[in-house]
Protein backbone atom coordinates (compact mmCIF):
# COMPACT_ATOMS: atom_id res chain seq x y z
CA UNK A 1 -13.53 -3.27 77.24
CA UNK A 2 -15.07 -5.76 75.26
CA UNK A 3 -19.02 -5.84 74.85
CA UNK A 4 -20.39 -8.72 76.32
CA UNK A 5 -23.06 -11.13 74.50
CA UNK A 6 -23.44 -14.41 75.37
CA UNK A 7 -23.00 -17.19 72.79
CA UNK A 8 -26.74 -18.46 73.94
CA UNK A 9 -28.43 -15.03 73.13
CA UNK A 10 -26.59 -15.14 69.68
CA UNK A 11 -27.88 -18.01 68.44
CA UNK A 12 -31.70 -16.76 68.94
CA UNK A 13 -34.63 -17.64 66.92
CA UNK A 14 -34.78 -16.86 63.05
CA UNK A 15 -38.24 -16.38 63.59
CA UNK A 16 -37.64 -12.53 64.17
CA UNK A 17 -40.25 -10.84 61.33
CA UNK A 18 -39.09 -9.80 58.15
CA UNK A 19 -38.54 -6.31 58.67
CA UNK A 20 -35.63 -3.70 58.25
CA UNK A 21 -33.78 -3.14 61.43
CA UNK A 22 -32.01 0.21 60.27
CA UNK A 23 -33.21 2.59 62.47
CA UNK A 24 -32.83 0.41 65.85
CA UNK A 25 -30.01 -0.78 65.06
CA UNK A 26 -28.65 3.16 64.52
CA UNK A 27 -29.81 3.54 67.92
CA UNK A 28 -28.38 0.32 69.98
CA UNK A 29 -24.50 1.27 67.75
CA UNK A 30 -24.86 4.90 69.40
CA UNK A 31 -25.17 2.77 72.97
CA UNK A 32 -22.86 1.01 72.63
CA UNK A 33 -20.66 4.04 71.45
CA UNK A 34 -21.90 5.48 75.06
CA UNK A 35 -20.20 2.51 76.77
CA UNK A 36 -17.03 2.87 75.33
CA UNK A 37 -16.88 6.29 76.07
CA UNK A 38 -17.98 6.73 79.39
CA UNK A 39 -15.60 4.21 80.47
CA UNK A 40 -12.78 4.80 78.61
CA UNK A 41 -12.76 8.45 80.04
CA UNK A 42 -11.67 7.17 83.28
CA UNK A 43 -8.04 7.04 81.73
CA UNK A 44 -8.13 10.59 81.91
CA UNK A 45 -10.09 11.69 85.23
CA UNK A 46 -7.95 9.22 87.61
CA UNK A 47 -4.89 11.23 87.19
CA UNK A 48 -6.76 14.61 86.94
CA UNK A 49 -8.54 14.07 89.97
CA UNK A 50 -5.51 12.59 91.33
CA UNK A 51 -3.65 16.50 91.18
CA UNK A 52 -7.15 18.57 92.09
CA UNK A 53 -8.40 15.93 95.34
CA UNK A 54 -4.37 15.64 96.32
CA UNK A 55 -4.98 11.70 95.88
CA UNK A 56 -2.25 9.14 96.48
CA UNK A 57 -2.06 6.35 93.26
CA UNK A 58 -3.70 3.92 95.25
CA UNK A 59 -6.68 6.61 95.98
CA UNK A 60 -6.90 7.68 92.60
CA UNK A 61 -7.39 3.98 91.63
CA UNK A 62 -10.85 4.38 93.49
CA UNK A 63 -12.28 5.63 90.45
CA UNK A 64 -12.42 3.21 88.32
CA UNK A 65 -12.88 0.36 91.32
CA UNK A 66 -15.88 2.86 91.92
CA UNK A 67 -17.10 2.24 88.26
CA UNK A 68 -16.51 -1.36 87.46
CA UNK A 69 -17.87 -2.84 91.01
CA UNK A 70 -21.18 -1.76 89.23
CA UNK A 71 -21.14 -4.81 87.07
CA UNK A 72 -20.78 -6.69 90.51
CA UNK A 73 -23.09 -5.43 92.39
CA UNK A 74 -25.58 -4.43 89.58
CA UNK A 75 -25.61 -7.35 87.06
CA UNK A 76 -28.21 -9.64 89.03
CA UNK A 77 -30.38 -6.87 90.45
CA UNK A 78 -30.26 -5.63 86.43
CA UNK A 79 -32.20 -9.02 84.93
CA UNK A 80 -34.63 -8.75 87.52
CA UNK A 81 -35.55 -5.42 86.75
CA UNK A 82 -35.15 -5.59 83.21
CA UNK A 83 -37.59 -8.87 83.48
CA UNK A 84 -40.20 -6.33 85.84
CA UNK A 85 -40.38 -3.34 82.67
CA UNK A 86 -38.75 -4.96 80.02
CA UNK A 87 -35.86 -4.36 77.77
CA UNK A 88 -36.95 -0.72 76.14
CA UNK A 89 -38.10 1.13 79.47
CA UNK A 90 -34.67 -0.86 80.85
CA UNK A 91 -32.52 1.01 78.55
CA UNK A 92 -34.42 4.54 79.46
CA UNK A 93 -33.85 3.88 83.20
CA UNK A 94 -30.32 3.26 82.67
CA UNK A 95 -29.84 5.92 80.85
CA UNK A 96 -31.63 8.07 83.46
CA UNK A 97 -29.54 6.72 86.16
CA UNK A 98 -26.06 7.68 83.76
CA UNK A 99 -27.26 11.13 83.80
CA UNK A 100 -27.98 11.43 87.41
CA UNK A 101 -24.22 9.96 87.54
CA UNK A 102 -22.86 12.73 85.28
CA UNK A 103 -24.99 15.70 87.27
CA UNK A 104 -23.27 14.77 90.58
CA UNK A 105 -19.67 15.79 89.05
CA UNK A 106 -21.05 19.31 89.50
CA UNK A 107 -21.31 19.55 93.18
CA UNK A 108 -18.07 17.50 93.14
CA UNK A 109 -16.37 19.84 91.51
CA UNK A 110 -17.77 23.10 93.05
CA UNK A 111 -16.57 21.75 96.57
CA UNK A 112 -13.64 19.52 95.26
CA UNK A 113 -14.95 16.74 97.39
CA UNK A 114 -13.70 12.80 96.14
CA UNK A 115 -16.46 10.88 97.96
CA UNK A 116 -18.68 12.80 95.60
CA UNK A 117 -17.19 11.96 92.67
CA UNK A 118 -16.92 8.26 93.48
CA UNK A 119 -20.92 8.53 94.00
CA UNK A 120 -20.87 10.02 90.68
CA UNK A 121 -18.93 7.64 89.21
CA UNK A 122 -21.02 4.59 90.80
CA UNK A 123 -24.30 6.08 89.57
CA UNK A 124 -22.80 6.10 86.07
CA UNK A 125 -21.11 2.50 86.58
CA UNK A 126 -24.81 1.32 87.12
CA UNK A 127 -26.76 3.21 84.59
CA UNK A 128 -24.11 1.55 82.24
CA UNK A 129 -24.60 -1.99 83.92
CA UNK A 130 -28.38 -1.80 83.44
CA UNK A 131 -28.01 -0.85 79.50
CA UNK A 132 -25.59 -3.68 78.95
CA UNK A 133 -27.62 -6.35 80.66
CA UNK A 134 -30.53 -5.06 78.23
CA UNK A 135 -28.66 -3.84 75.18
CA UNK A 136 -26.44 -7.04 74.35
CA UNK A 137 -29.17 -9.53 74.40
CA UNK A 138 -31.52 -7.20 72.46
CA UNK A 139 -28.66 -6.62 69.43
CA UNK A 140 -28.20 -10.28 69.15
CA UNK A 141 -31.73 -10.83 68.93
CA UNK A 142 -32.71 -7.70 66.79
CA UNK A 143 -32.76 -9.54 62.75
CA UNK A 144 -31.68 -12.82 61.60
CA UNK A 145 -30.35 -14.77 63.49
CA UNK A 146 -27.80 -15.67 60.86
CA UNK A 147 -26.90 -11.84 61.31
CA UNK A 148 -26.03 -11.80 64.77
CA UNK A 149 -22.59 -12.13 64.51
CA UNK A 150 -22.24 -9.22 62.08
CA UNK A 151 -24.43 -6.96 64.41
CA UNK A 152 -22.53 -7.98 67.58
CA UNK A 153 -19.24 -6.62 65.58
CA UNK A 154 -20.69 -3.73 64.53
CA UNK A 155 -21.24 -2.29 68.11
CA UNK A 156 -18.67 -4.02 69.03
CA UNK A 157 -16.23 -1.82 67.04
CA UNK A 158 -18.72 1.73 67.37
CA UNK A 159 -17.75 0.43 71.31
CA UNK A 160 -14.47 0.69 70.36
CA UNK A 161 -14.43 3.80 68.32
CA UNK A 162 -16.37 5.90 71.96
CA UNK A 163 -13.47 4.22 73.99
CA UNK A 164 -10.81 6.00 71.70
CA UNK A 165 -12.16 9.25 70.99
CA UNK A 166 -13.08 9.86 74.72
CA UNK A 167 -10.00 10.09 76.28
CA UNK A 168 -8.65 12.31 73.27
CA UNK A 169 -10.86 14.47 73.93
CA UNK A 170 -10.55 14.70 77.76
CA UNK A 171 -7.26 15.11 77.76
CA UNK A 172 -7.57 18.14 75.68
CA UNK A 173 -10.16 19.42 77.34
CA UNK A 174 -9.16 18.83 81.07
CA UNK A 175 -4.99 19.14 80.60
CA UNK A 176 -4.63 21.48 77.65
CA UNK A 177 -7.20 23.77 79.79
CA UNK A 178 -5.72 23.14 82.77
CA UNK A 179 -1.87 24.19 80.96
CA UNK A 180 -3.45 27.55 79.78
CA UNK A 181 -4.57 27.95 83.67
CA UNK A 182 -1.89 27.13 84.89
CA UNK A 183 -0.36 29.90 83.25
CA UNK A 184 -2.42 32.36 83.50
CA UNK A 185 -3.57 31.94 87.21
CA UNK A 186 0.19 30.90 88.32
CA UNK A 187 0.43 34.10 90.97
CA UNK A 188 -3.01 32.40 92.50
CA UNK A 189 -2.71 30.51 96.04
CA UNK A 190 -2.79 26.85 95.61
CA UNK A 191 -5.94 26.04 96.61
CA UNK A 192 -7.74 28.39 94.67
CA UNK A 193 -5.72 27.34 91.30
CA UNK A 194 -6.63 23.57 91.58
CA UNK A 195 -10.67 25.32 92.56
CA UNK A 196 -10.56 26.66 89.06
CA UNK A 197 -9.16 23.19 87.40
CA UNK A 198 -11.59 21.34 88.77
CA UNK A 199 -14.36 23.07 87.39
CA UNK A 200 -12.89 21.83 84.37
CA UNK A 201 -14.34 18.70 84.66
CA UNK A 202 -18.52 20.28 84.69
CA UNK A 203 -18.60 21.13 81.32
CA UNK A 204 -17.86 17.63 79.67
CA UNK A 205 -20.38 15.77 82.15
CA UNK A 206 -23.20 18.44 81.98
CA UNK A 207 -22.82 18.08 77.95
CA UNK A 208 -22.84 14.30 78.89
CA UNK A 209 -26.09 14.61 81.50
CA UNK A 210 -27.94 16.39 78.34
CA UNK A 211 -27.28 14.40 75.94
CA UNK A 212 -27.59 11.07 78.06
CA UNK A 213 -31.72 12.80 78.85
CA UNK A 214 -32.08 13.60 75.17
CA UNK A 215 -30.95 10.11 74.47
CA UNK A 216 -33.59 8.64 77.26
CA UNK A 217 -36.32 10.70 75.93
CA UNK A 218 -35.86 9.52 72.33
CA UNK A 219 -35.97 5.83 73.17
CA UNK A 220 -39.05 6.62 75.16
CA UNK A 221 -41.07 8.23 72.18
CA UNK A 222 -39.36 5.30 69.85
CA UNK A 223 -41.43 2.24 68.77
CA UNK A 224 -38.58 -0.37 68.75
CA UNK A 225 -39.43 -3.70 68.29
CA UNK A 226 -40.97 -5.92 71.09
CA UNK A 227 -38.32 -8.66 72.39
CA UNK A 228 -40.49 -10.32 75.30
CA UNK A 229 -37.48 -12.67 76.51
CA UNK A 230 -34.48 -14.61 74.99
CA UNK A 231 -35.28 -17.96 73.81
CA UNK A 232 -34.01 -20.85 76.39
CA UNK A 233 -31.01 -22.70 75.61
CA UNK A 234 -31.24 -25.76 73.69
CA UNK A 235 -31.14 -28.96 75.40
CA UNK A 236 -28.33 -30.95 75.99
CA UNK A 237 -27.54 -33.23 73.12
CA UNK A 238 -27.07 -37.27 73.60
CA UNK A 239 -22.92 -36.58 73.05
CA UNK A 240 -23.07 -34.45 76.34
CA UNK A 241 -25.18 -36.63 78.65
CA UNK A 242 -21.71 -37.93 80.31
CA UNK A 243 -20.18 -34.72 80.35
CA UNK A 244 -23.73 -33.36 82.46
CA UNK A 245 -24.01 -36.26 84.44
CA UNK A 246 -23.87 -35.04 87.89
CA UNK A 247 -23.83 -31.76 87.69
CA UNK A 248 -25.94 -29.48 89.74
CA UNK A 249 -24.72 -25.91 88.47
CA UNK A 250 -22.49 -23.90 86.22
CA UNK A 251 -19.85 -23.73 88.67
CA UNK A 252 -19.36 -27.60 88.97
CA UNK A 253 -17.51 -26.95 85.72
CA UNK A 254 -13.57 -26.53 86.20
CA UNK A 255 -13.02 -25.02 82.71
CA UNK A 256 -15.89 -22.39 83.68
CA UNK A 257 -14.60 -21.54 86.95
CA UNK A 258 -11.29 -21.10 85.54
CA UNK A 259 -12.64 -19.18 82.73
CA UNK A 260 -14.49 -16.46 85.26
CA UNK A 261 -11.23 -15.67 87.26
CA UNK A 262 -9.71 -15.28 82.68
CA UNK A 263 -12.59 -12.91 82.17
CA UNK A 264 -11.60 -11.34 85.66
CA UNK A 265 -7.85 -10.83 85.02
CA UNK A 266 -8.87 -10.02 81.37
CA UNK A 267 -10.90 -6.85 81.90
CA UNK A 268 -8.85 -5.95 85.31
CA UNK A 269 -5.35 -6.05 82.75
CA UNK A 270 -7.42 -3.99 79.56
CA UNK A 271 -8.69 -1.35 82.03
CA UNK A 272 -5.17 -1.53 84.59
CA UNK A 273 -3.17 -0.36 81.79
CA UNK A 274 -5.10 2.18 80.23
CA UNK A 275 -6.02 4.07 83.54
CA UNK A 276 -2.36 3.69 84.63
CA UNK A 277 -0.78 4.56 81.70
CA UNK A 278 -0.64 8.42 82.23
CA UNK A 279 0.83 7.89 85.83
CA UNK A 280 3.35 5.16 84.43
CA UNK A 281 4.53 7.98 81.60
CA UNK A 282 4.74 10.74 84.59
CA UNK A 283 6.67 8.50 86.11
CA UNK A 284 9.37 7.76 83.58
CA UNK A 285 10.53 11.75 83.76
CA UNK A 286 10.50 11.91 80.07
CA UNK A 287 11.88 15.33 79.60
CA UNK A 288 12.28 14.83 75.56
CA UNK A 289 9.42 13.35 72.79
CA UNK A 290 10.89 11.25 70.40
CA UNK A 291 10.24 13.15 66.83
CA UNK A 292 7.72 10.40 66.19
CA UNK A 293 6.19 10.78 69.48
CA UNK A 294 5.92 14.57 68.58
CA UNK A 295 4.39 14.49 65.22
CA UNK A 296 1.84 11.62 66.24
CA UNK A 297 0.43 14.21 69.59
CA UNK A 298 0.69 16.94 67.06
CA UNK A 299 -1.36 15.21 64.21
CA UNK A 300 -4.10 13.84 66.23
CA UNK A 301 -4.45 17.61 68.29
CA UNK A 302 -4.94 19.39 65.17
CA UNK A 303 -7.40 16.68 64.54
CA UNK A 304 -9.28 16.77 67.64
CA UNK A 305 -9.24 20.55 67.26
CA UNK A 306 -10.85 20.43 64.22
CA UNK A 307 -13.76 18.87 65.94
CA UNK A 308 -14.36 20.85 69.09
CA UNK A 309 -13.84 24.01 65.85
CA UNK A 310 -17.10 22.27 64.63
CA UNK A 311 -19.19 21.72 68.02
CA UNK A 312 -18.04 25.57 68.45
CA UNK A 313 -14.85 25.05 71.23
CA UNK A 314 -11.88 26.71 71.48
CA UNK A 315 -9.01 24.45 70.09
CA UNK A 316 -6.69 23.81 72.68
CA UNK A 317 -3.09 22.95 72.12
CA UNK A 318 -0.31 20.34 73.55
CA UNK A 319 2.93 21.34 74.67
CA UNK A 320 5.30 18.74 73.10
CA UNK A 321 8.42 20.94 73.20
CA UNK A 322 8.80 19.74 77.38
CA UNK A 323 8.47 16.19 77.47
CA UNK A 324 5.19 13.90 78.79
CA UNK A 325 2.67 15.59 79.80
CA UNK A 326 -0.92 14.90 80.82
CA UNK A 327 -1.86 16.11 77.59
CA UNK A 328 0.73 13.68 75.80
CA UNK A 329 -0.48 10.67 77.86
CA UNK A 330 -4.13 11.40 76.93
CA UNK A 331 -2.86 10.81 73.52
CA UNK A 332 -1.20 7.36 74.18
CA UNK A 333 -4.41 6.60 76.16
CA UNK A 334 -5.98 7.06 73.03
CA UNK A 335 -3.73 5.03 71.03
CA UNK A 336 -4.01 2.23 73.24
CA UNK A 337 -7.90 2.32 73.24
CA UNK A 338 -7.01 2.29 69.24
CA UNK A 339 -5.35 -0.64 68.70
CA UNK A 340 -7.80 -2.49 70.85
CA UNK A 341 -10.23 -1.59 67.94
CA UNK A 342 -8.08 -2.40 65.34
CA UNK A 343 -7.09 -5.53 66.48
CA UNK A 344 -11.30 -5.88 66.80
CA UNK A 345 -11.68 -5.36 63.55
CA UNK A 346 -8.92 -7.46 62.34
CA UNK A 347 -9.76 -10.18 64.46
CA UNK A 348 -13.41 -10.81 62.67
CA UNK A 349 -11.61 -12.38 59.60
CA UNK A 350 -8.71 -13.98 61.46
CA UNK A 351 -10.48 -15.78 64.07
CA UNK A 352 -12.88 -17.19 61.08
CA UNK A 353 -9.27 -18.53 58.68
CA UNK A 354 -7.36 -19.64 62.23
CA UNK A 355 -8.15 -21.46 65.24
CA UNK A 356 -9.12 -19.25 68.07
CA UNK A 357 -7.46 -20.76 70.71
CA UNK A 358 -3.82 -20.51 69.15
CA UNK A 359 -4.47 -16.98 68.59
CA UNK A 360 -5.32 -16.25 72.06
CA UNK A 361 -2.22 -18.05 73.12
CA UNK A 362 -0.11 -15.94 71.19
CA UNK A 363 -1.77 -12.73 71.66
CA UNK A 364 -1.18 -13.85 75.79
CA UNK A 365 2.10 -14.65 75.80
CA UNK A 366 2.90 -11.25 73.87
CA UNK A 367 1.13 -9.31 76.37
CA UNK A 368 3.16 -10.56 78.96
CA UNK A 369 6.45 -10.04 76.86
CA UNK A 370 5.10 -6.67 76.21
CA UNK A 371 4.60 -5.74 79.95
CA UNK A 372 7.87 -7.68 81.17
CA UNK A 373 9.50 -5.50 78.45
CA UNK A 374 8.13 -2.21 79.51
CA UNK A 375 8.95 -2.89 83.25
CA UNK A 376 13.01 -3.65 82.34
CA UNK A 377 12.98 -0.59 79.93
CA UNK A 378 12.50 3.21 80.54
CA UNK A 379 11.44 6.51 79.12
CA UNK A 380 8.89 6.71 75.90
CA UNK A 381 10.04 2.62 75.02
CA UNK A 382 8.41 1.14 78.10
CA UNK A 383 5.47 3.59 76.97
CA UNK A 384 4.84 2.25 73.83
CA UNK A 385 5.04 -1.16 74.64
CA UNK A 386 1.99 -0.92 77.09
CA UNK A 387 0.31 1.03 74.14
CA UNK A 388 1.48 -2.13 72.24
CA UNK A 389 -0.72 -4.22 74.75
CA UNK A 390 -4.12 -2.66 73.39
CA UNK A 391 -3.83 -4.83 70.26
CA UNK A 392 -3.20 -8.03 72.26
CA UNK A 393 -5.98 -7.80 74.41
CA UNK A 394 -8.48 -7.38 71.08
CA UNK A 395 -9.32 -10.85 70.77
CA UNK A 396 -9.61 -12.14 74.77
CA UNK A 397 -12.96 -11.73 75.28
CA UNK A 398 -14.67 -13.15 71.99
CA UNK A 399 -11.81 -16.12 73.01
CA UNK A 400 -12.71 -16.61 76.08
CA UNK A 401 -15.76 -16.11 76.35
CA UNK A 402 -17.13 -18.98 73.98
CA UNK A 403 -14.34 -21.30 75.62
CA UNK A 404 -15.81 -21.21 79.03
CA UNK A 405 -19.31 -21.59 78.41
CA UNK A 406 -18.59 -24.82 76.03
CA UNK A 407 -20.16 -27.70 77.10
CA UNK A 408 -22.55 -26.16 79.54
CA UNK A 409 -25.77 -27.49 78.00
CA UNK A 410 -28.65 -26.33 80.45
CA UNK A 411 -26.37 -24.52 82.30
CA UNK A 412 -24.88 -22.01 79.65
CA UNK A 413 -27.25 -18.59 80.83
CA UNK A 414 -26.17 -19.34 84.60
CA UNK A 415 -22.47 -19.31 83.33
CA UNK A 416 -22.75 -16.53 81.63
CA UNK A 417 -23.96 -14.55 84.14
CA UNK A 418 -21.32 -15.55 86.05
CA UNK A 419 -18.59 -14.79 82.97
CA UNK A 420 -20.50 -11.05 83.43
CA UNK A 421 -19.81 -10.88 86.90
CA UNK A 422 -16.54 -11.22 86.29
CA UNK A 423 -16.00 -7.35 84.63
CA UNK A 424 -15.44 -6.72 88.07
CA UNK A 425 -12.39 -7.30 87.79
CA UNK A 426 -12.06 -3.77 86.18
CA UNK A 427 -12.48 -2.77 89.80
CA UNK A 428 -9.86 -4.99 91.58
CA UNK A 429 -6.97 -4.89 89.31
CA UNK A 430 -6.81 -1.34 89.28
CA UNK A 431 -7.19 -1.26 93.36
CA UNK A 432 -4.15 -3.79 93.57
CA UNK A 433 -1.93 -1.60 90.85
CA UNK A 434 -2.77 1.35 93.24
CA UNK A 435 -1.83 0.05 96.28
CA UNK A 436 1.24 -1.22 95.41
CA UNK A 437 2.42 1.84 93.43
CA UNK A 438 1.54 3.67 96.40
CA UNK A 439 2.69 0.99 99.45
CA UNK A 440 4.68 -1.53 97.35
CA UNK A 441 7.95 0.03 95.08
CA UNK A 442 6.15 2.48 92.86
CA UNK A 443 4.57 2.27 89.54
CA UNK A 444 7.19 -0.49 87.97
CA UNK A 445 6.34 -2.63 90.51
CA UNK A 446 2.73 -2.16 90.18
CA UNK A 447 3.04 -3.22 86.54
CA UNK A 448 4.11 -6.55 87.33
CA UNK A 449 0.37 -7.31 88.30
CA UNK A 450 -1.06 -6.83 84.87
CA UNK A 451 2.56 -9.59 83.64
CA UNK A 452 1.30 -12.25 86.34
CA UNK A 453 -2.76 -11.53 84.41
CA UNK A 454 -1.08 -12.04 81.07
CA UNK A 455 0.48 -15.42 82.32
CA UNK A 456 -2.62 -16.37 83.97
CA UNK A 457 -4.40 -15.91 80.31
CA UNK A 458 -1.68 -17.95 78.65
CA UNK A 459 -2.25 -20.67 81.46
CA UNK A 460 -6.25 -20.37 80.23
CA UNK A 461 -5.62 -20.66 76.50
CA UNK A 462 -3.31 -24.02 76.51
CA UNK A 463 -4.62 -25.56 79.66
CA UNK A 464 -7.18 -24.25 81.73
CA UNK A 465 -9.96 -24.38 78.83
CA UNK A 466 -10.01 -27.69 78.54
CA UNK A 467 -13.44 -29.43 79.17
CA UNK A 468 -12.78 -32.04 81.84
């Protein structure tokens, strides 16, 4: 998911000393690495915890509903605390509160217990809520002004980079472990075979409780610099007095109001896809990889081996000689998460040579095509074409974003918050793909939701952005 920092906190004060940034800046980039990570992963523990908790799809689909209605629930409550203890002992709490997230997946595990895990996975929704409310406004703040763009990229792709590497390395870790068990504890009752997968899942969150307290206790001891609040929005210029004339909030805006329920579908489609997509592959019955298929897992395992080798884990392989696996869809998780970075990337030239709102409509209407596609096709074709959808939904949020809050004048923060709000759509997208996979038709049918977001985007970018 994209980062978000509003347009007013990016176009701070130049007054910012003259001073380097280096260090901080090192520091906010691993954050923001955090975020991509942590959430990201959840493309790998829905349909793991979906096999160890016997979960329906629509149950699994709790997990990330659990994570994103954080961002709901949290995002108001955040500023105020944030405003009470400021932005540096902000980020320490939330990372405090991540860590008390990733220590409840123990007792989860040890008595195999969902409810526990959803706590977990709350806590960590939170801790990451309260870091984001402080973290983006501090970046866009922290150096020239002139800068802020560059630094809001820069975290913006180490965001991407966490989202792509953690579900890689999940998979391995929870499926290729779980294959080797499976094997070797296949003459074990049931119940106590799925006991020993799901203790699996302890190692990866206690290495991500430690690291999340040795990352609290460093910005404690830090001296960053002192950001005592984000400068007000300018006033309203004499060109907008019409356009403000009458209006008594944010939400008397159409364009904004339509641009919350974009932001909504946006995020609900970006985090739909890549939590489904391993339950969408299981569901094709692919029972032979494509060579490509096969030498892409293959590459990227030896890869990913090569770094647990270094961190002093035992590489674990993937079984490509049966078909889609897990393990295989971990991969394509992966590669989805990967060309949402790319197209990141790629997007910070292209949206500066080309109109932005052309692109977006093009990048929509290919989504749509893409998902439409996938839902008429079968086997590792409608597979790749989700994967496909990773690179459309690059540019949507710096898009979007900037559309909904034009025009706002006074009221640009209080629409923003509002735009933030609207993650939680990460939540309810997910919920509605899981309950009709598991009530309505299956998977394929639950894919149409994330077409109708896709033409609900395209209806934003030629229409609904328009500043009436």
């Amino acid at each position: 998911m994209a980062t978000p920092v509003s347009a007013a906190a990016a176009a701070s004060t130049a007054a910012t000393p003259a001073r380097s940034y280096a260090g901080p800046m090192m520091l906010m980039t691993t954050l923001f690495f955090l975020f991509g990570a942590v959430t990201n992963f959840n493309g790998v523990l829905m349909p793991y915890l979906k096999e160890v908790c016997h979960l329906t799809d629509f149950e699994s689909s709790l997990v990330p509903s659990a994570f994103f209605a954080a961002y709901f629930l949290m995002s108001l409550p955040a500023g105020w605390v944030l405003n009470r203890i400021g932005y540096q002992r902000g980020i320490v709490l939330g990372l405090l509160v991540m860590a008390a997230g990733a220590l409840v997946f123990v007792p989860a595990a040890n008595a195999q217990a969902f409810s526990l895990f959803l706590v977990g996975l709350s806590l960590l929704g939170a801790g990451v809520t309260l870091l984001q409310v402080a973290a983006n406004p501090y970046v866009s703040v922290l150096g020239p002004a002139r800068e802020a763009a560059s630094r809001v990229s820069i975290v913006g792709v180490a965001n991407g980079l966490g989202g792509t590497l953690s579900p890689l390395v999940g998979g391995l870790l929870l499926f290729g472990s779980a294959s080797l068990l499976k094997q070797q504890l296949a003459a074990l009752p049931a119940s106590q075979r799925l006991a020993q997968e799901a203790a699996l899942v302890k190692t990866p969150y206690l290495g991500l409780a430690a690291f999340l307290a040795a990352l609290a206790i460093l910005f404690f001891l830090v001296r960053l610099p002192k950001i005592e609040s984000i400068p007000a929005d300018e006033e309203a210029t004499a060109d907008d007095t019409a356009l403000l004339a009458g209006r008594k909030s944010a939400l008397d805006f159409r364009h904004l109001v339509l641009g919350i329920g974009a932001i909504f579908l946006y995020v609900g489609v970006e985090v739909g896809l890549g939590d489904f997509l391993i339950r969408y592959g299981q569901a094709q019955h692919i029972l032979q990889l494509s060579p490509f298929t096969q030498e892409l897992v293959q590459k990227l395992n030896a890869i990913t081996n090569f770094g647990l080798l270094v961190i002093g884990q035992r590489p674990l392989p993937i079984d490509t000689a049966h078909g889609f696996t897990a393990a295989v869809g971990a991969v394509m998780v992966a590669s989805y998460w990967f060309g949402t970075m790319v197209g990141r990337i790629a997007g910070i030239p292209l949206l500066r040579r080309y109109p932005d709102r052309p692109l977006l409509v093009g990048v929509c209407a290919t989504g749509a095509l893409l998902v439409l596609g996938s839902i008429a096709l079968h086997g590792e074709t409608a597979l790749w074409l989700i994967v496909l959808c990773g690179l459309m939904n690059s540019i949507m949020w710096p898009v979007i974003f900037p559309l909904a809050i034009k025009g706002l004048g006074p009221f640009t923060k209080q629409g923003s918050s509002y735009l933030i709000m609207g993650i939680v759509g990460g939540a309810i997208i997910s919920l509605l793909m899981g309950w009709l996979a598991t009530h309505g038709g299956g998977l394929r049918v639950a894919f149409v939701v994330p077409a109708l977001c896709y033409l609900y985007l395209l209806f934003y970018a030629m229409s609904g952005y328009r500043v009436r």
